[in-house]
Protein backbone atom coordinates (compact mmCIF):
# COMPACT_ATOMS: atom_id res chain seq x y z
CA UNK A 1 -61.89 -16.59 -9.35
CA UNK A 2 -65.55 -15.28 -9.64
CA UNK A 3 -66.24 -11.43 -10.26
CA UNK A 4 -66.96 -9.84 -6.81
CA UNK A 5 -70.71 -9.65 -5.74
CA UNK A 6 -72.50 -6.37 -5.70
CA UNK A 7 -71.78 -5.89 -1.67
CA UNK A 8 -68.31 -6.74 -2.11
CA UNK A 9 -67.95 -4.07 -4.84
CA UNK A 10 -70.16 -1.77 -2.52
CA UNK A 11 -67.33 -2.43 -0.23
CA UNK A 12 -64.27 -2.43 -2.48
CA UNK A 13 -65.66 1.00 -4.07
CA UNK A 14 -65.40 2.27 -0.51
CA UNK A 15 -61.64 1.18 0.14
CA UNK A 16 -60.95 3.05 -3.39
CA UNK A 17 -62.59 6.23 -2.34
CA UNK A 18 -61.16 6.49 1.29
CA UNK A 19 -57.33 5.51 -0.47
CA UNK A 20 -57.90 8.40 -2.93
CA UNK A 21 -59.32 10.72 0.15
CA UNK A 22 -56.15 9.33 2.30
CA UNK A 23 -53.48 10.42 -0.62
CA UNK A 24 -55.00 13.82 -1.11
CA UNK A 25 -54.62 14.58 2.37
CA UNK A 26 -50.94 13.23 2.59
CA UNK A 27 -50.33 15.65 -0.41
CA UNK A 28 -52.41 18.90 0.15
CA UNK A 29 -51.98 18.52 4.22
CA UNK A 30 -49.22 16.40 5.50
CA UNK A 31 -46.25 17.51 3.07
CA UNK A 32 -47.05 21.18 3.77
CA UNK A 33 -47.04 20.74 7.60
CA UNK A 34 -44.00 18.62 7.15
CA UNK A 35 -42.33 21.31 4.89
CA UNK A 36 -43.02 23.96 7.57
CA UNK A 37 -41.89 22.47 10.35
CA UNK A 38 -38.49 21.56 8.03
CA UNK A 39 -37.85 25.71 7.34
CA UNK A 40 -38.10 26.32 10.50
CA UNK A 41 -35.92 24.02 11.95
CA UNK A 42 -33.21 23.99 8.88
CA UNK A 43 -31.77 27.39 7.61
CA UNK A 44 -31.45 27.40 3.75
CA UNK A 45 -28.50 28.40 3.65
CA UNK A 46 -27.29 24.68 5.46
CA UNK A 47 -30.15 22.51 3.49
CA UNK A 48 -27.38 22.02 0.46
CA UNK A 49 -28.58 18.41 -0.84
CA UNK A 50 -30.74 15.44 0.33
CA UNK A 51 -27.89 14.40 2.03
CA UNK A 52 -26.93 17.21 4.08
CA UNK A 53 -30.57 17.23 5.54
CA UNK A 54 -31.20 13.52 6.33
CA UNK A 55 -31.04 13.44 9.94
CA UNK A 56 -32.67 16.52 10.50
CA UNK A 57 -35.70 15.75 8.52
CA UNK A 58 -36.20 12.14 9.74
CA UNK A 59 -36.12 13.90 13.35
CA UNK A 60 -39.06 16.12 12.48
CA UNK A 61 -42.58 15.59 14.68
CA UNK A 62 -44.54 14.79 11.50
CA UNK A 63 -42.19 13.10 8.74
CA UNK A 64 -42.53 9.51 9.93
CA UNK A 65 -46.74 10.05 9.57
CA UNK A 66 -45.84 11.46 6.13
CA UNK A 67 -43.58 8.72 5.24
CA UNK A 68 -46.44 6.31 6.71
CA UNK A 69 -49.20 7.77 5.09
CA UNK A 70 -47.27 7.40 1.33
CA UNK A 71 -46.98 3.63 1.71
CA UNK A 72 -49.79 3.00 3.76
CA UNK A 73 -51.93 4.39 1.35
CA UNK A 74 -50.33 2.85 -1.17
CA UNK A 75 -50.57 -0.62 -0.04
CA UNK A 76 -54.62 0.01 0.92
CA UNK A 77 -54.61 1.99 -2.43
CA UNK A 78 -53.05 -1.51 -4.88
CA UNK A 79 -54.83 -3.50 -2.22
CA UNK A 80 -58.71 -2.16 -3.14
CA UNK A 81 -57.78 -2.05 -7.01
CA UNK A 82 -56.82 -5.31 -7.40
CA UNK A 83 -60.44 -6.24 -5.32
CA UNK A 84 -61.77 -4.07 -8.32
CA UNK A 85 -60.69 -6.36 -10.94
CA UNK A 86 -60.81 -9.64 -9.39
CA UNK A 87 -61.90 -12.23 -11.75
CA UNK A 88 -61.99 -9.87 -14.99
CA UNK A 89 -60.19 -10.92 -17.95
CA UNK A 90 -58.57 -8.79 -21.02
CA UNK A 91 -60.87 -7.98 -23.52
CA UNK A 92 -60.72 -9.60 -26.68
CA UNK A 93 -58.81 -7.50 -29.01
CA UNK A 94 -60.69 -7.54 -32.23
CA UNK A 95 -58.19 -5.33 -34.04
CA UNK A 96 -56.91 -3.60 -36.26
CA UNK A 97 -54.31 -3.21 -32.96
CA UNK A 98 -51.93 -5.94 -32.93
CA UNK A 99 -49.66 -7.56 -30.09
CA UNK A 100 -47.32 -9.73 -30.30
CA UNK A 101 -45.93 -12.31 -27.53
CA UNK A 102 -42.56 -13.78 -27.07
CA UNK A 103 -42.92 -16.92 -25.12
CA UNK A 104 -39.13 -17.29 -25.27
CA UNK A 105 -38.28 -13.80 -23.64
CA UNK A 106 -36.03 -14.46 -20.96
CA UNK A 107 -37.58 -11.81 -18.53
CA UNK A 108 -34.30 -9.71 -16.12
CA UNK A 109 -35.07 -10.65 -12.49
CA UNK A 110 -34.55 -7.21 -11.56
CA UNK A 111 -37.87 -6.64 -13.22
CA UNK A 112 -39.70 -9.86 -11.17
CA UNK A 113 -37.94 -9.83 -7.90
CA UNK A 114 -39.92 -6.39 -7.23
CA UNK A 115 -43.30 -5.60 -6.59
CA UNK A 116 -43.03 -2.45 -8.20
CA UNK A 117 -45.34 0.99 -6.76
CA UNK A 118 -46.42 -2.20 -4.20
CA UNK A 119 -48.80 -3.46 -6.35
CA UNK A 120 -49.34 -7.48 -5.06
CA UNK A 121 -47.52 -9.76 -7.54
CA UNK A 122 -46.29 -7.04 -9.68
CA UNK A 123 -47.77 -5.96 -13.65
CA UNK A 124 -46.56 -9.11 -15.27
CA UNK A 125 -47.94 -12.23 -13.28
CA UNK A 126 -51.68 -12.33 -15.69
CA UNK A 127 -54.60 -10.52 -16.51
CA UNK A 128 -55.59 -9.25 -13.37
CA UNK A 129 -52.18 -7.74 -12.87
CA UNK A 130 -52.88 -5.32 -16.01
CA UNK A 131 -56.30 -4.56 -15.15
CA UNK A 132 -54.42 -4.02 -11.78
CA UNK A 133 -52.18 -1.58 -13.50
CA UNK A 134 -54.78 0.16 -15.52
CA UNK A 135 -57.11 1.18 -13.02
CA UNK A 136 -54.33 2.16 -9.97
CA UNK A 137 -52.33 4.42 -12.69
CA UNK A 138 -55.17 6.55 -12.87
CA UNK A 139 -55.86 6.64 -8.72
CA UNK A 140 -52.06 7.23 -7.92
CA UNK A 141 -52.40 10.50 -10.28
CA UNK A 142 -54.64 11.63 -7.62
CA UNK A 143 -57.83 11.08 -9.67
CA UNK A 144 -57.18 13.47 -12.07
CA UNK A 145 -56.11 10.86 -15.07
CA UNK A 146 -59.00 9.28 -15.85
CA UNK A 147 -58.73 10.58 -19.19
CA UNK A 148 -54.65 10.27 -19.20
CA UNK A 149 -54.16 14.06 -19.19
CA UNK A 150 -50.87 13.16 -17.93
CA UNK A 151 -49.71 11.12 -21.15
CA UNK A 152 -51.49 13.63 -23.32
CA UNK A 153 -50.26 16.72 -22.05
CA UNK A 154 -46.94 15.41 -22.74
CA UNK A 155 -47.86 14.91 -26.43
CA UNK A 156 -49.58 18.18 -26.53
CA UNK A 157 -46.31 19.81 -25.45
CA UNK A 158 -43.10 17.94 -25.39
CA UNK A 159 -43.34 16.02 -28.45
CA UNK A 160 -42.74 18.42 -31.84
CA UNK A 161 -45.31 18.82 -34.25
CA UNK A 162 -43.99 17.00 -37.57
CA UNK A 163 -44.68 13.77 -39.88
CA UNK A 164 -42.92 10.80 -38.24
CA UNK A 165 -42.50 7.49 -40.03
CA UNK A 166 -42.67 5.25 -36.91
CA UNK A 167 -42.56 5.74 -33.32
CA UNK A 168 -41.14 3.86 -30.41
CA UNK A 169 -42.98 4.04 -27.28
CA UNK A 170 -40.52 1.93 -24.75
CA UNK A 171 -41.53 0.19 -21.37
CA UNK A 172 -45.74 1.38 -22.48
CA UNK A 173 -47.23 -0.66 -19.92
CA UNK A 174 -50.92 -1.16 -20.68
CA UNK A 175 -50.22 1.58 -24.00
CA UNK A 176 -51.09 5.00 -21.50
CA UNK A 177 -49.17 7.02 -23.52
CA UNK A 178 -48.77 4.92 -26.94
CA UNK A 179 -52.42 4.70 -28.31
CA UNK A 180 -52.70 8.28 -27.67
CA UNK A 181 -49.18 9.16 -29.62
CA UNK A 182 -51.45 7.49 -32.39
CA UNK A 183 -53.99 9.51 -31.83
CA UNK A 184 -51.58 12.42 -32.43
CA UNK A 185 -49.53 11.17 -34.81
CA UNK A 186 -52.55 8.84 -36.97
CA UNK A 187 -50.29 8.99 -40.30
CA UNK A 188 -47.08 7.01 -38.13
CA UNK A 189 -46.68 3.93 -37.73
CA UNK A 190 -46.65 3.26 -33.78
CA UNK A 191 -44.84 0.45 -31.63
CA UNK A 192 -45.20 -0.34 -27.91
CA UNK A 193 -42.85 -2.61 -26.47
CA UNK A 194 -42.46 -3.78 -22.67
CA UNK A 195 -41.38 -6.85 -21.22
CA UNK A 196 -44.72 -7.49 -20.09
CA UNK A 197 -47.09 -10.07 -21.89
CA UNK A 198 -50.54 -9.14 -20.04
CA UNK A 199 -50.03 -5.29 -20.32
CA UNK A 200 -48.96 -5.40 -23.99
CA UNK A 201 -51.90 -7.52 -24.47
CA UNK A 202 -54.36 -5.27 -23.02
CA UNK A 203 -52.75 -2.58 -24.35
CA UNK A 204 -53.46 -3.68 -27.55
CA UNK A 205 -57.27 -4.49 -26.74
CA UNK A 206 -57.66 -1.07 -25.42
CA UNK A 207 -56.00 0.64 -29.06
CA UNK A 208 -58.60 -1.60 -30.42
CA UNK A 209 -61.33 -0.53 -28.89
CA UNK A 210 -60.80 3.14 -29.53
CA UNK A 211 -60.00 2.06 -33.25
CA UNK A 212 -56.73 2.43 -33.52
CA UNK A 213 -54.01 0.71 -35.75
CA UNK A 214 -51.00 -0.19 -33.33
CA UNK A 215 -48.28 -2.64 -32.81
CA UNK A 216 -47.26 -4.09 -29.24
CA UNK A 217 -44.29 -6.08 -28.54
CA UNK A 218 -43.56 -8.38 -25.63
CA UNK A 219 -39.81 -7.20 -25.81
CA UNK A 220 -37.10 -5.64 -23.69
CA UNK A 221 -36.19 -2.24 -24.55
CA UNK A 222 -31.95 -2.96 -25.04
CA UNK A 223 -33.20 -5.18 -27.55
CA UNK A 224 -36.79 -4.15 -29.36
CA UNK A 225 -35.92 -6.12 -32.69
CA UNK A 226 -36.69 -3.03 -34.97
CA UNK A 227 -34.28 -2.41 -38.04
CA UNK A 228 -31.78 0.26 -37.38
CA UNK A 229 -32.14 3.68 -38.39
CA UNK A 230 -36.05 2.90 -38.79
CA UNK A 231 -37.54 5.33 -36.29
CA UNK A 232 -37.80 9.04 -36.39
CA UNK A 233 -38.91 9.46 -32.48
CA UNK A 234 -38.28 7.41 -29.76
CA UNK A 235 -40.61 7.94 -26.25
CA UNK A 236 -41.18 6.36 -23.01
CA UNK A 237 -43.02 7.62 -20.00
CA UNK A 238 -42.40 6.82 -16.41
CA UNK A 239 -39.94 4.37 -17.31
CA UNK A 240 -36.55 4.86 -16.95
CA UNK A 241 -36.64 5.19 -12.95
CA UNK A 242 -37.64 1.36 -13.48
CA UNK A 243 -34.62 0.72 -14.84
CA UNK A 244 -31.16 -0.37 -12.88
CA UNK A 245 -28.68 1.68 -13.59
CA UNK A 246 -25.98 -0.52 -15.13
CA UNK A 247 -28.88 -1.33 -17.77
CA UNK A 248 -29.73 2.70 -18.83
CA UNK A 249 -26.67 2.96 -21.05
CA UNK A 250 -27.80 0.18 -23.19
CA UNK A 251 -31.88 1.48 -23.22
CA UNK A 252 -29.84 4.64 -24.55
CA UNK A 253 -28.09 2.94 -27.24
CA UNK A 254 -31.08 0.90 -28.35
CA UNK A 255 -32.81 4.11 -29.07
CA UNK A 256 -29.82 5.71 -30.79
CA UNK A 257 -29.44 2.38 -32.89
CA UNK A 258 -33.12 2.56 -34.18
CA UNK A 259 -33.40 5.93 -34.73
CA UNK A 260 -32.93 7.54 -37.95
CA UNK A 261 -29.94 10.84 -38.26
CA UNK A 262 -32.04 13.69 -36.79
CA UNK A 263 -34.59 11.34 -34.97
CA UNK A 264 -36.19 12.43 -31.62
CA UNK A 265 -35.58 10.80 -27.95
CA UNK A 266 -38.36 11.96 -25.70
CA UNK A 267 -38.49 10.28 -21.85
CA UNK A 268 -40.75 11.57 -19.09
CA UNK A 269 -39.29 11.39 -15.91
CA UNK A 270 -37.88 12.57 -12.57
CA UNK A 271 -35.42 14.68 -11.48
CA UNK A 272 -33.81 16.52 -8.41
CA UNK A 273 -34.91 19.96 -7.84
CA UNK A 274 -32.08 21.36 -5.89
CA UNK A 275 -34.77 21.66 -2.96
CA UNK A 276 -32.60 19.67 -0.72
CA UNK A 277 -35.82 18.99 1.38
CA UNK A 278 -38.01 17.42 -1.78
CA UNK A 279 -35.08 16.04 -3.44
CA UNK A 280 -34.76 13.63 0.30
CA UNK A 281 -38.36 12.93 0.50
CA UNK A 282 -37.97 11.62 -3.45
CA UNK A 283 -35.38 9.65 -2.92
CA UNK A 284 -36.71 8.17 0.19
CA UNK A 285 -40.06 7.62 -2.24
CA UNK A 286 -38.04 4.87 -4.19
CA UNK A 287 -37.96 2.69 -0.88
CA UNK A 288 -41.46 3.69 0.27
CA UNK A 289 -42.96 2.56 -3.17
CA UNK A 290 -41.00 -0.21 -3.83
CA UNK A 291 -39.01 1.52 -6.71
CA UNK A 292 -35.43 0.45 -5.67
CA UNK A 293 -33.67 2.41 -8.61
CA UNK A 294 -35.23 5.57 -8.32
CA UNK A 295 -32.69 7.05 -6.30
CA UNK A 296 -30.02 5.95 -8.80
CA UNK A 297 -31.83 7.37 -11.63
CA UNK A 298 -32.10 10.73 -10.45
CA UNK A 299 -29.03 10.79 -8.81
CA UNK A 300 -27.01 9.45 -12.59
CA UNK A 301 -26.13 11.62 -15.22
CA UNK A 302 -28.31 10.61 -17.84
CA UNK A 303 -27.49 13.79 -20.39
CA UNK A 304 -23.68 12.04 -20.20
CA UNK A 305 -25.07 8.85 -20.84
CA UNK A 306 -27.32 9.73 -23.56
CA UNK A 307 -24.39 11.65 -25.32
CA UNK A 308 -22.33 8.58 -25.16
CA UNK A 309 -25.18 6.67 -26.94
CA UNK A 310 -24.93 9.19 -29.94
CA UNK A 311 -27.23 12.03 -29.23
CA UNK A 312 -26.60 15.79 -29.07
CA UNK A 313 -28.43 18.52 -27.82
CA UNK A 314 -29.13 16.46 -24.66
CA UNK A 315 -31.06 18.50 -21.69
CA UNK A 316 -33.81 18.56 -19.33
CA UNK A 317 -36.78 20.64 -18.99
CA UNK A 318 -39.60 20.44 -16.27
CA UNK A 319 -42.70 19.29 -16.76
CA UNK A 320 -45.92 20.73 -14.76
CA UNK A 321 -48.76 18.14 -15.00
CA UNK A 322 -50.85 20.07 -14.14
CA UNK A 323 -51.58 22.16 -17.13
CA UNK A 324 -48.56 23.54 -18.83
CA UNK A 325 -46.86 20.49 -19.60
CA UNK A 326 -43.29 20.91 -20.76
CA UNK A 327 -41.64 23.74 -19.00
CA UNK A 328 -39.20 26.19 -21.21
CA UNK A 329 -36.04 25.24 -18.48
CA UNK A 330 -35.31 23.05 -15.37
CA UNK A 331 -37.68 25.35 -13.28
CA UNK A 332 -40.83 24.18 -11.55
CA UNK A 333 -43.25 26.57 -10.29
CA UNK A 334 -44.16 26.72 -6.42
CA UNK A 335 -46.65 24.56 -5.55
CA UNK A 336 -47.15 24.00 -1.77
CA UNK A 337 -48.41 20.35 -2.13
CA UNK A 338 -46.68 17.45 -2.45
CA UNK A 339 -46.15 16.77 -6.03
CA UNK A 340 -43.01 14.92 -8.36
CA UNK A 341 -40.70 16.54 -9.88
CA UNK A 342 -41.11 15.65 -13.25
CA UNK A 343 -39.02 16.39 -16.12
CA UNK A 344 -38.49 15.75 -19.80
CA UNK A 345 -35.11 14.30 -21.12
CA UNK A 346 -34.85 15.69 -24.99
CA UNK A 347 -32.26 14.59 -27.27
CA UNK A 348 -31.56 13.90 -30.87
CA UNK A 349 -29.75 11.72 -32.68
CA UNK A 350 -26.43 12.88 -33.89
């Protein structure tokens, strides 16, 4: 393909900004009309769980334009980034990152037969898929990750302060959150694995660029090919929503296998609220953004799980993006737009 000319980009920059515009509004507008209309028509006391409130909430004036607006933008929002990168190509990575492809990984089909957040082709296909990837994780946030602040802010606040021999950063996508761990961490020795060969590959280009020394690993995260008992904190951001259910309990045990006694397990994620009215319009997310196991995820018991894998002192905490980061219990604070309930899973190895 040849790189776009300078009217299309004129005109893809325009789909990108009227996408972003579009989202804002079905967060800071929509979901707050939506939400009113819902606590008028639904006494608390009856809104028990997502369940409960399903039929009244998909009867509201306004929830199928909110439930339009989240995949319609989405699709116009994948649609306009992948314009962006059309015909671009991974850097060259000129080290000292290094990556590391398995051309015999026998990739799960639950992982191909989706394209996951809608994005045409899915992250895996070739280079245009990461660039893909890169530039939309930033625009879904809103706009307000261009620096990851996200991925950052979870270092900053979720991830304790001590010397760590290596780290595992599993399902890193294009490296988001593992080049900055470095960053954070410079004396450890970092690893990003995910069963994508294009993002690992630009993931390492991008470490490169920003001089940093890290390791990515085409590899599935049940089986990451590290020595046991070699890691002292295991991460992953975003990721385990991704994952089917039936395949969780063995992402746990991979962790608890290559973690050291006392090692860390540290995954960003979701959560239900106990709003029943948020908790439905997250699940209902999963279908709307092609994320079929998002419902599963947050509706599993992952602290059980992840105590049968060999870790204690298992619990959530939120997570405010915004600017606290980790939260001291599994308590948001009120926030009137649309916004995900995101949580940290802590644990350590027993």
């Amino acid at each position: 393909m040849t790189a776009p000319t300078p009217r299309e980009k004129i005109a893809t920059d325009a789909a990108l900004d009227f996408a972003l515009k579009l989202r804002r509004r079905w967060t800071d507008t929509i979901y707050p009309h939506v939400r009113r209309e819902f606590d008028a028509a639904m006494p608390a006391a009856y809104a028990t769980d997502a369940a409960t409130v399903a039929d009244e909430v998909h009867a509201l004036p306004t929830y199928p334009w909110f439930a339009w607006m989240e995949r319609g933008s989405q699709k116009m929002l994948w649609r306009a980034t992948a314009d962006a990168v059309r015909g671009q190509k991974i850097p060259e990575n000129k080290g000292p990152a290094t990556v590391r492809l398995d051309p015999n990984l026998k990739i799960p089909a639950w992982y191909t037969d989706w394209d996951i957040h809608v994005q045409p082709g899915g992250v895996w296909r070739h280079d245009e898929s990461a660039l893909t990837y890169e530039l939309g994780a930033k625009l879904v946030m809103l706009g307000e990750n261009n620096d990851y602040k996200f991925h950052r802010l979870f270092i900053e606040t979720a991830i304790p302060k001590r010397e760590y021999r290596r780290i595992l950063d599993m399902g890193c996508g294009f490296g988001k959150s593992t080049w900055p761990m470095k960053e954070y961490f410079p004396n450890a020795e970092v690893i990003g694995v995910d069963l994508a060969g294009p993002c690992v590959q630009l993931a390492a280009a991008r470490a490169s660029e920003r001089g940093l020394a890290v390791e990515f690993r085409q590899a599935n995260a049940t089986d990451t090919g590290l020595e046991s008992g070699s890691v002292d904190l295991v991460t992953s951001t975003m990721f385990v929503h991704e994952v089917p259910p039936d395949v969780l309990p063995d992402i746990f045990k991979e962790a608890a296998r290559v973690l050291s006694k006392g090692g860390l397990l540290r995954f960003l994620d979701f959560q239900r609220t106990g709003d029943a009215f948020r908790d439905l319009a997250m699940v209902e997310h999963g279908t709307r953004n092609n994320e079929p196991f998002l419902p599963m995820a947050i509706g599993s018991n992952l602290v059980a799980m992840a105590e049968q894998a060999g870790f204690k002192n298992v619990r959530w905490t939120a997570f405010d993006e915004r600017s606290q980061g980790r939260l001291p219990t599994l308590e948001w604070p009120k926030r009137d737009e649309w916004h995900f309930p995101w949580a940290v899973l802590e644990a350590e190895k027993a």
